[in-house]
Protein backbone atom coordinates (compact mmCIF):
# COMPACT_ATOMS: atom_id res chain seq x y z
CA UNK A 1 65.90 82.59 78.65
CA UNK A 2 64.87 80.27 81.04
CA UNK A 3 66.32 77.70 79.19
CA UNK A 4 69.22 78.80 78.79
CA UNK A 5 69.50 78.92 82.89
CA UNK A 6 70.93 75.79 84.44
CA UNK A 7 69.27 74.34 87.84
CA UNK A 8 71.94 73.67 90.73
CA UNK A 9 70.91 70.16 91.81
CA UNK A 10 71.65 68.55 95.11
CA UNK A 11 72.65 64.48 95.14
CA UNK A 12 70.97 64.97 98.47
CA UNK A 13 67.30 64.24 99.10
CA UNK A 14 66.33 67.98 99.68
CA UNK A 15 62.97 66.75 101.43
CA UNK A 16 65.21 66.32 104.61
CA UNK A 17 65.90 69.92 104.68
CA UNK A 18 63.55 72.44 102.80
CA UNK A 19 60.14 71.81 100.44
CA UNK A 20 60.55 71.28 96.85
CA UNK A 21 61.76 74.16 95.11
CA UNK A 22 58.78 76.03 93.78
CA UNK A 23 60.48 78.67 90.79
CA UNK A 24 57.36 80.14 91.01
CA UNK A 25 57.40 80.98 94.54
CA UNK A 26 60.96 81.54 96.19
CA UNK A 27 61.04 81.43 99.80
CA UNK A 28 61.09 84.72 101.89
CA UNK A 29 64.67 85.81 103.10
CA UNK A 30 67.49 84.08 103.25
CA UNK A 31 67.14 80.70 104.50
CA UNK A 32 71.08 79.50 104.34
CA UNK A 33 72.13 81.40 107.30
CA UNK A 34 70.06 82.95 109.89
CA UNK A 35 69.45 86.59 110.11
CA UNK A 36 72.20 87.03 113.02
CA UNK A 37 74.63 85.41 110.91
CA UNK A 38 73.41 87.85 108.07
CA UNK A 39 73.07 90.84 110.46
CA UNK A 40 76.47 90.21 111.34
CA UNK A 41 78.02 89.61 107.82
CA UNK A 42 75.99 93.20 107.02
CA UNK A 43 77.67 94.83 110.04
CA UNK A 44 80.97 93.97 109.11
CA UNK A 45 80.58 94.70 105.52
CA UNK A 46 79.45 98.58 106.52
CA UNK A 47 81.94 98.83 109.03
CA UNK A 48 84.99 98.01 106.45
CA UNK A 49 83.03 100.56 103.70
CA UNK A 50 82.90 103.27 106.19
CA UNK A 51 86.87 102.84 106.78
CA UNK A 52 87.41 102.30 103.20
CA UNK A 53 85.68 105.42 102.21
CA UNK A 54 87.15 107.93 104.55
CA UNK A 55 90.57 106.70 104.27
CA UNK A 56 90.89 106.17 100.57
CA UNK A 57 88.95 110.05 100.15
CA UNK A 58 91.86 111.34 102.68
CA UNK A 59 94.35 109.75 100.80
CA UNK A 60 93.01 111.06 97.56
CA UNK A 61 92.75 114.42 99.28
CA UNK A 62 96.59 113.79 100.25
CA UNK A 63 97.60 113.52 96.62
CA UNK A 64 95.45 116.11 95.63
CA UNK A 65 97.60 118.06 97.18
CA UNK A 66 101.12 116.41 96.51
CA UNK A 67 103.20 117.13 93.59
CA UNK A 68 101.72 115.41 90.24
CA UNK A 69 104.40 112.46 90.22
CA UNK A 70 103.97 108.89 87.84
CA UNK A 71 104.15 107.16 91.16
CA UNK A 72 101.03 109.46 92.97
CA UNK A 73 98.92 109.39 90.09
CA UNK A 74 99.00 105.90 90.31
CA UNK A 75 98.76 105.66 93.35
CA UNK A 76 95.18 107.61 92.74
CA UNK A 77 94.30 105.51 89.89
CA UNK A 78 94.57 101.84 92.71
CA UNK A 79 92.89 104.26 95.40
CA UNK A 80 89.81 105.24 92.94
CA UNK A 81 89.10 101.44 91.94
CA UNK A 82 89.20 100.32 95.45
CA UNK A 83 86.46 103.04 96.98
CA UNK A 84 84.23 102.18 93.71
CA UNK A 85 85.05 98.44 94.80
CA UNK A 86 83.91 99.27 97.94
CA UNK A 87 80.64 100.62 97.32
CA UNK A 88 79.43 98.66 95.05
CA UNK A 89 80.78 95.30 96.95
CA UNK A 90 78.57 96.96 100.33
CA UNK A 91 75.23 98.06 97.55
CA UNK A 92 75.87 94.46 95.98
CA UNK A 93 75.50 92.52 99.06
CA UNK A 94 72.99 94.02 100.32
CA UNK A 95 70.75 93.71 97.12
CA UNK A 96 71.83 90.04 96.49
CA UNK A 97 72.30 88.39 99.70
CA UNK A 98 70.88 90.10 102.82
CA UNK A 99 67.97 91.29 101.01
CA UNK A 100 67.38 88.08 98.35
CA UNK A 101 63.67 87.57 97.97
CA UNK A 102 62.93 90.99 96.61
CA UNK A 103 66.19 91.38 94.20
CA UNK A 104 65.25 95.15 93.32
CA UNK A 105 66.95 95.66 90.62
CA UNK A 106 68.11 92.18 90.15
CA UNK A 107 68.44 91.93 85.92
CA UNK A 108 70.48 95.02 86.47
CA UNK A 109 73.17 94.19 89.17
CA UNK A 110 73.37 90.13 88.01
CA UNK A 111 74.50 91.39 84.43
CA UNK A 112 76.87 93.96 85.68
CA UNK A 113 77.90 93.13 89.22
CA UNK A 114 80.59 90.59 88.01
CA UNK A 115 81.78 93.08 85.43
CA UNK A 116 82.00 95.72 87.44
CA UNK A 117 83.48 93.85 90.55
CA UNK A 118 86.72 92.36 88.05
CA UNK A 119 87.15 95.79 86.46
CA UNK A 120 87.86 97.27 89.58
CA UNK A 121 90.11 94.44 90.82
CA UNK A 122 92.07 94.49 87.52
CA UNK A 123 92.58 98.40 88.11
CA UNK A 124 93.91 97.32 91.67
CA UNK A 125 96.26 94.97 90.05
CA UNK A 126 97.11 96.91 87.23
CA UNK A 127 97.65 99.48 88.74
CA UNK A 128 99.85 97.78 91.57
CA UNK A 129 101.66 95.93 88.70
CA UNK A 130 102.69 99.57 87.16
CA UNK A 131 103.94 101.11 90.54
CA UNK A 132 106.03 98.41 90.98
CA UNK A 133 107.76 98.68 87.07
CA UNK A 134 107.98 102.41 87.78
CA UNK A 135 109.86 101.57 91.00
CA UNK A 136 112.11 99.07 89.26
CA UNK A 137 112.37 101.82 86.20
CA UNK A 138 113.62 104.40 88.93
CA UNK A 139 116.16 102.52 90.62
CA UNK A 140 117.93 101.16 87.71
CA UNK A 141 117.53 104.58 86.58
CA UNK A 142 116.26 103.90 83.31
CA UNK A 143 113.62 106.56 82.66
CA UNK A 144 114.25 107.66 79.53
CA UNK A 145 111.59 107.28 77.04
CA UNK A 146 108.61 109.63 76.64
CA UNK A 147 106.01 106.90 77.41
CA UNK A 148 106.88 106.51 80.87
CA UNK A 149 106.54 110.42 81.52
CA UNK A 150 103.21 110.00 80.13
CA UNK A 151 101.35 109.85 83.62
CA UNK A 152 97.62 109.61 82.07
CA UNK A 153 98.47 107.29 79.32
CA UNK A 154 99.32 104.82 82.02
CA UNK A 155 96.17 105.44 83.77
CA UNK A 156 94.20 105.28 80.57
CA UNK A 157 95.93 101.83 79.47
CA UNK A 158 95.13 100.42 83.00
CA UNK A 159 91.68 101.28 83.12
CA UNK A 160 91.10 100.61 79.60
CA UNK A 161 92.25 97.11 79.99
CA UNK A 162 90.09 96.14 82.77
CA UNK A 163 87.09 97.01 81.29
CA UNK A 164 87.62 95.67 78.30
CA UNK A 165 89.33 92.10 79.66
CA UNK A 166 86.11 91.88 82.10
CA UNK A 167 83.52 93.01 79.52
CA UNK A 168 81.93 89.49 78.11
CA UNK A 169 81.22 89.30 82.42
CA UNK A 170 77.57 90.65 80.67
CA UNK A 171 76.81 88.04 78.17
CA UNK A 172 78.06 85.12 81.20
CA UNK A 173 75.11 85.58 83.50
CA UNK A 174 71.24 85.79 84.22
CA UNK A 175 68.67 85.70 86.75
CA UNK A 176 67.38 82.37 87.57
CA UNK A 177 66.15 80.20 90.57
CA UNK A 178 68.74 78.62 92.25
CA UNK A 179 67.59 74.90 93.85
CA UNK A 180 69.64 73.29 96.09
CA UNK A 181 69.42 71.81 99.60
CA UNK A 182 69.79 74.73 101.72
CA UNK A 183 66.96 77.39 100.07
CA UNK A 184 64.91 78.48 96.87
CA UNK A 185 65.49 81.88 95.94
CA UNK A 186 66.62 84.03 93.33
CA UNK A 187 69.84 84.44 92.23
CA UNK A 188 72.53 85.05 89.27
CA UNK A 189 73.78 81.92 87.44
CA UNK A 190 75.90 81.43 84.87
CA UNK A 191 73.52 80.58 81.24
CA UNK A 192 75.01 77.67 81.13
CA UNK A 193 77.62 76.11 83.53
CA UNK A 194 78.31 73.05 80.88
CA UNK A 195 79.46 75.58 78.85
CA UNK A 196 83.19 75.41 77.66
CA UNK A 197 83.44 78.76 76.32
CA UNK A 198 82.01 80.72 79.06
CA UNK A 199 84.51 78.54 81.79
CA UNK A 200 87.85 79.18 79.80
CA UNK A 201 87.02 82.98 79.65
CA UNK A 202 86.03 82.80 83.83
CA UNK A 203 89.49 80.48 83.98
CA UNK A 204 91.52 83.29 81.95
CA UNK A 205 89.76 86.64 83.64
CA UNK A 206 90.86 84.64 87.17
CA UNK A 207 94.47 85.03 86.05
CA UNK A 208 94.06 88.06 84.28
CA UNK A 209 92.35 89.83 87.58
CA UNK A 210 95.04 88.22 90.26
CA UNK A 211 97.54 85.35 89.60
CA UNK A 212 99.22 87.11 86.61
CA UNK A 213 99.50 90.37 88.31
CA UNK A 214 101.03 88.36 91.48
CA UNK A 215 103.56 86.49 89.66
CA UNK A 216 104.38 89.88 87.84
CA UNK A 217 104.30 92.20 91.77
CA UNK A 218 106.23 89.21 93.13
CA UNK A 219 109.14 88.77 90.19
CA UNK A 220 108.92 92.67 89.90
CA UNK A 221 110.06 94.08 93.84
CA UNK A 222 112.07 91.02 93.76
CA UNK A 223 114.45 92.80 91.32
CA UNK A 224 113.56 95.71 92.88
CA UNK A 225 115.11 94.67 96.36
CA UNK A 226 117.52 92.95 94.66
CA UNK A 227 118.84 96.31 93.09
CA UNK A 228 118.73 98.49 96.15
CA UNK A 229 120.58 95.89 97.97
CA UNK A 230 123.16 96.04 95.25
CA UNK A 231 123.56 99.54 95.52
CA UNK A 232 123.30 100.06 99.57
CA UNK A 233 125.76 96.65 100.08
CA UNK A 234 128.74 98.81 97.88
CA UNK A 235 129.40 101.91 95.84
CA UNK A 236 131.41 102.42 93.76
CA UNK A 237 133.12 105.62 93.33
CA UNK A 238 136.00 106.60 90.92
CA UNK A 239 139.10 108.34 92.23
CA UNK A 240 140.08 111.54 90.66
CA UNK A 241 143.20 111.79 88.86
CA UNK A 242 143.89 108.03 88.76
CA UNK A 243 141.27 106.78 86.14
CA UNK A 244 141.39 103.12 86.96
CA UNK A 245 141.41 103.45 90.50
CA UNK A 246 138.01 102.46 92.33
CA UNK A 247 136.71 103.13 95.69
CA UNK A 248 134.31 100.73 97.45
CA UNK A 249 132.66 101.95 100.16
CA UNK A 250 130.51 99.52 101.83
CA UNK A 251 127.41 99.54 104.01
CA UNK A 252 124.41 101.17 104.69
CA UNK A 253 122.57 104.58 103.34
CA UNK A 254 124.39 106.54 102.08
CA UNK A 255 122.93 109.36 101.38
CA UNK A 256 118.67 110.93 101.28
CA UNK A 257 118.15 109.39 98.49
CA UNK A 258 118.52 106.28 99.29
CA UNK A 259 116.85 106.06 102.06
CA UNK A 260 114.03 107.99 100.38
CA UNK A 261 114.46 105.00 97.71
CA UNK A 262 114.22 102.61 100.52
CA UNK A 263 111.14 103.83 102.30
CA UNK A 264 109.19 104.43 99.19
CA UNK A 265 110.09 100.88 97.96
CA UNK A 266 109.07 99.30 101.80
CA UNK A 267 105.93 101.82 101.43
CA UNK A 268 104.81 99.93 97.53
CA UNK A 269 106.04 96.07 99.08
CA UNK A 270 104.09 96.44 102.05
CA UNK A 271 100.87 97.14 99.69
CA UNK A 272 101.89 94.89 97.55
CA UNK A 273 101.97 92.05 99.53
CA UNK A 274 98.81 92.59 101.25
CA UNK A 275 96.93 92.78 97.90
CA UNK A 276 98.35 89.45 97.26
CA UNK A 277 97.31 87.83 101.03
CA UNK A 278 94.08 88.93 101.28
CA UNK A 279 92.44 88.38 98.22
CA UNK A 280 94.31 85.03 97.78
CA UNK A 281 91.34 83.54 99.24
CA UNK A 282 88.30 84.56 97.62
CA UNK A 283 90.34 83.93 93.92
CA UNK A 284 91.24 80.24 96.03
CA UNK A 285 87.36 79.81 96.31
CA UNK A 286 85.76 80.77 92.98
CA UNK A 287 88.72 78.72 91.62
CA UNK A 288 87.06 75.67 93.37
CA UNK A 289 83.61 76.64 92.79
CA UNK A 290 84.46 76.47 88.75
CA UNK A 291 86.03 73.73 88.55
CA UNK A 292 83.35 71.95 91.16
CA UNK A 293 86.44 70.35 93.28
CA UNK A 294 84.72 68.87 96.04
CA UNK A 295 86.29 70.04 99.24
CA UNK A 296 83.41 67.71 100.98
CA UNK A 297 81.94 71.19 102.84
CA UNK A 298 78.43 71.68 103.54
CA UNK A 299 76.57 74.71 101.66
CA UNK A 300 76.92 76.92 104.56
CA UNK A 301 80.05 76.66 105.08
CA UNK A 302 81.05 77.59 101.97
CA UNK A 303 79.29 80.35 101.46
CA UNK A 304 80.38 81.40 104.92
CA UNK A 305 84.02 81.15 103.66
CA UNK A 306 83.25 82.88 100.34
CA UNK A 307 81.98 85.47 102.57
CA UNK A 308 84.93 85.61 104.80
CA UNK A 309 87.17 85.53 101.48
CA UNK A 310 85.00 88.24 100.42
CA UNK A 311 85.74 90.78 103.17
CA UNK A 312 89.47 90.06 103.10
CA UNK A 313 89.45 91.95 99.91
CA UNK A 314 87.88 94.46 101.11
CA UNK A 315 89.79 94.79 104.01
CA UNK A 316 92.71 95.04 101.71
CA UNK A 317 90.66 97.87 100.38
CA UNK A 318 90.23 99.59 103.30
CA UNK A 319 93.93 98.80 104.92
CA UNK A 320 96.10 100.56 102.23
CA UNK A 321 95.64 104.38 102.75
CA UNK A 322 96.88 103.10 106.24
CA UNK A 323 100.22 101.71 105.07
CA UNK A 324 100.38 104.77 102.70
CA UNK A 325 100.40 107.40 105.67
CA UNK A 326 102.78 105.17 107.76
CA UNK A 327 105.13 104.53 104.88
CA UNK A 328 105.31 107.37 102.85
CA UNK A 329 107.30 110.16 104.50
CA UNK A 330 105.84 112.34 101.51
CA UNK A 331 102.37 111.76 102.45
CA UNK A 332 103.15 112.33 106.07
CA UNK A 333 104.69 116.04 105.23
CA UNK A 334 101.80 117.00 103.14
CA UNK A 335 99.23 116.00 106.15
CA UNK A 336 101.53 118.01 108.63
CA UNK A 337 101.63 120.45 106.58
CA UNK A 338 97.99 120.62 106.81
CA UNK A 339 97.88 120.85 110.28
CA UNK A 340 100.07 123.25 110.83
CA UNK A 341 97.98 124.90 108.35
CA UNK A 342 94.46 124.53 110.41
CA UNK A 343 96.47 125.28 113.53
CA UNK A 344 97.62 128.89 111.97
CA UNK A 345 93.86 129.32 111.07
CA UNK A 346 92.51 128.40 114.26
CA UNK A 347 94.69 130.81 116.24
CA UNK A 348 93.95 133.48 113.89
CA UNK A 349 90.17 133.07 114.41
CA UNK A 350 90.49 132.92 117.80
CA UNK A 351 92.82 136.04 118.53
């Protein structure tokens, strides 16, 4: 295998910064940043599970308990991938980057940690993608069709795609010793970065994971804004009696519906639009790092800004259930409803 495994040379003379890489022998720790910066980077990446976790299992617990609609089992579907992103971005790092030298485990999370990490991001985007044709579907109000009442078969497409779009992720990468001017340690390359075949699949799983979905979430509540404006700026109502008579009544709501339309479609923008911003970056990066375009920055600062770029994705992660509760008057009802509920059981206990 070793082979196979491509060194990462430096043009520099790495005698002015570390020893000659011994394969051999890596280095203890993590010698590219020092252990407050990684302390730090370890607090921060704990601190956005723990939100992540609770909120996204309240939220889940939410819809649990909300009527079985296309649009909340969906919602489910983006709220599952981004806990298991969670996790396994927090077990990942920890394994790979704040605890480097000993790689437990290493073989196993360098030939699935890539897999895993753009399954779960293509369920996010998938699944974003789909709410956001549902929404369009509802407000032109053209649901007919028995494949988009099938709520599972939309969750099983989704989910099915990922995996198998992000798949050959296992056959791209091995262990290896990683030599550059900054440390010596063990990492996960690619098995061979001259390799043509292996950097058009990375190329196409970048735009299959987030700049196809954008363009798609963008163009797709677009139409959908378009549409409600359309129908909130005039309606049109016939006249009894007179048949060729219209009514136009301009301006504003309506009626509950649409502004039930209108919140639910500000509730699936808002989300929208932060999946796009915050993981903008980190797809910016790994773009770059492909490609090698030399932004002329020093290793540590671009790991520190793959690291930064990292976390906004996760905060993304960890953001949504909030824009879910604050947005969706359904969700709002349900967790009222629960207190109320808790309330009622408390004074019973008590009296």
């Amino acid at each position: 295998m070793d082979e196979n495994i491509s060194l990462i040379q430096s043009e520099e003379d790495p005698s002015s910064h570390i020893s000659p890489c011994n394969p051999s022998s890596p280095v203890s720790g993590n010698s590219c940043f020092s252990a407050v910066i990684v302390d730090t980077f370890f607090i921060a990446y704990l601190t956005l599970f723990v939100i992540s976790i609770v909120g996204n299992s309240f939220l889940l617990f939410v819809i649990t308990l909300s009527e079985k609609t296309m649009m909340n089992i969906l919602i489910a579907s983006k709220t599952i991938a981004g806990m298991m992103l969670s996790v396994f971005a927090m077990f990942f790092y920890y394994v790979s980057i704040a605890n480097s030298s000993s790689w437990v485990g290493g073989w196993f999370f360098c030939k699935t940690a890539k897999w895993f990490h753009s399954s779960v991001t293509m369920a996010i985007s998938f699944s974003i993608v789909a709410m956001g044709y549902r929404k369009f579907k509802v407000v032109t109000k053209e649901m007919s069709g028995r494949w988009m009442r099938e709520k599972m078969a939309w969750v099983g497409l989704i989910w099915g795609m990922a995996i198998f779009i992000a798949f050959p992720h296992i056959f791209t990468t091995a262990l290896g010793i990683q030599q550059d001017i900054l440390t010596c340690e063990t990492c996960c390359c690619l098995l061979s970065q001259d390799n043509m075949l292996i950097k058009i699949y990375i190329s196409a799983i970048t735009f299959f994971e987030y700049f196809i979905p954008a363009i798609l979430i963008v163009t797709t509540h677009a139409l959908i804004w378009y549409k409600i404006r359309q129908k909130t700026n005039g309606k049109v109502v016939a006249v009894s009696g007179t048949g060729d008579v219209v009514v136009v009544v301009a301006g504003g709501d309506t009626d509950e519906d649409d502004v039930s339309e209108r919140k639910e479609a500000k509730m699936l923008t808002t989300v929208a639009t932060i999946f796009i911003s915050f993981f903008l970056p980190w797809y910016f990066i790994i773009t770059i790092l492909l490609h090698n375009i030399d932004l002329e920055l020093s290793g540590r600062a671009y790991f520190l800004f793959l690291d930064i770029a990292h976390m906004l994705g996760l905060a993304c992660v960890a953001l949504c259930p909030v824009v879910y509760f604050m947005k969706g008057s359904k969700f709002r009802e349900v967790v009222w409803r629960m207190w109320l509920q808790l309330k009622m059981w408390r004074w019973s206990f008590v009296s």
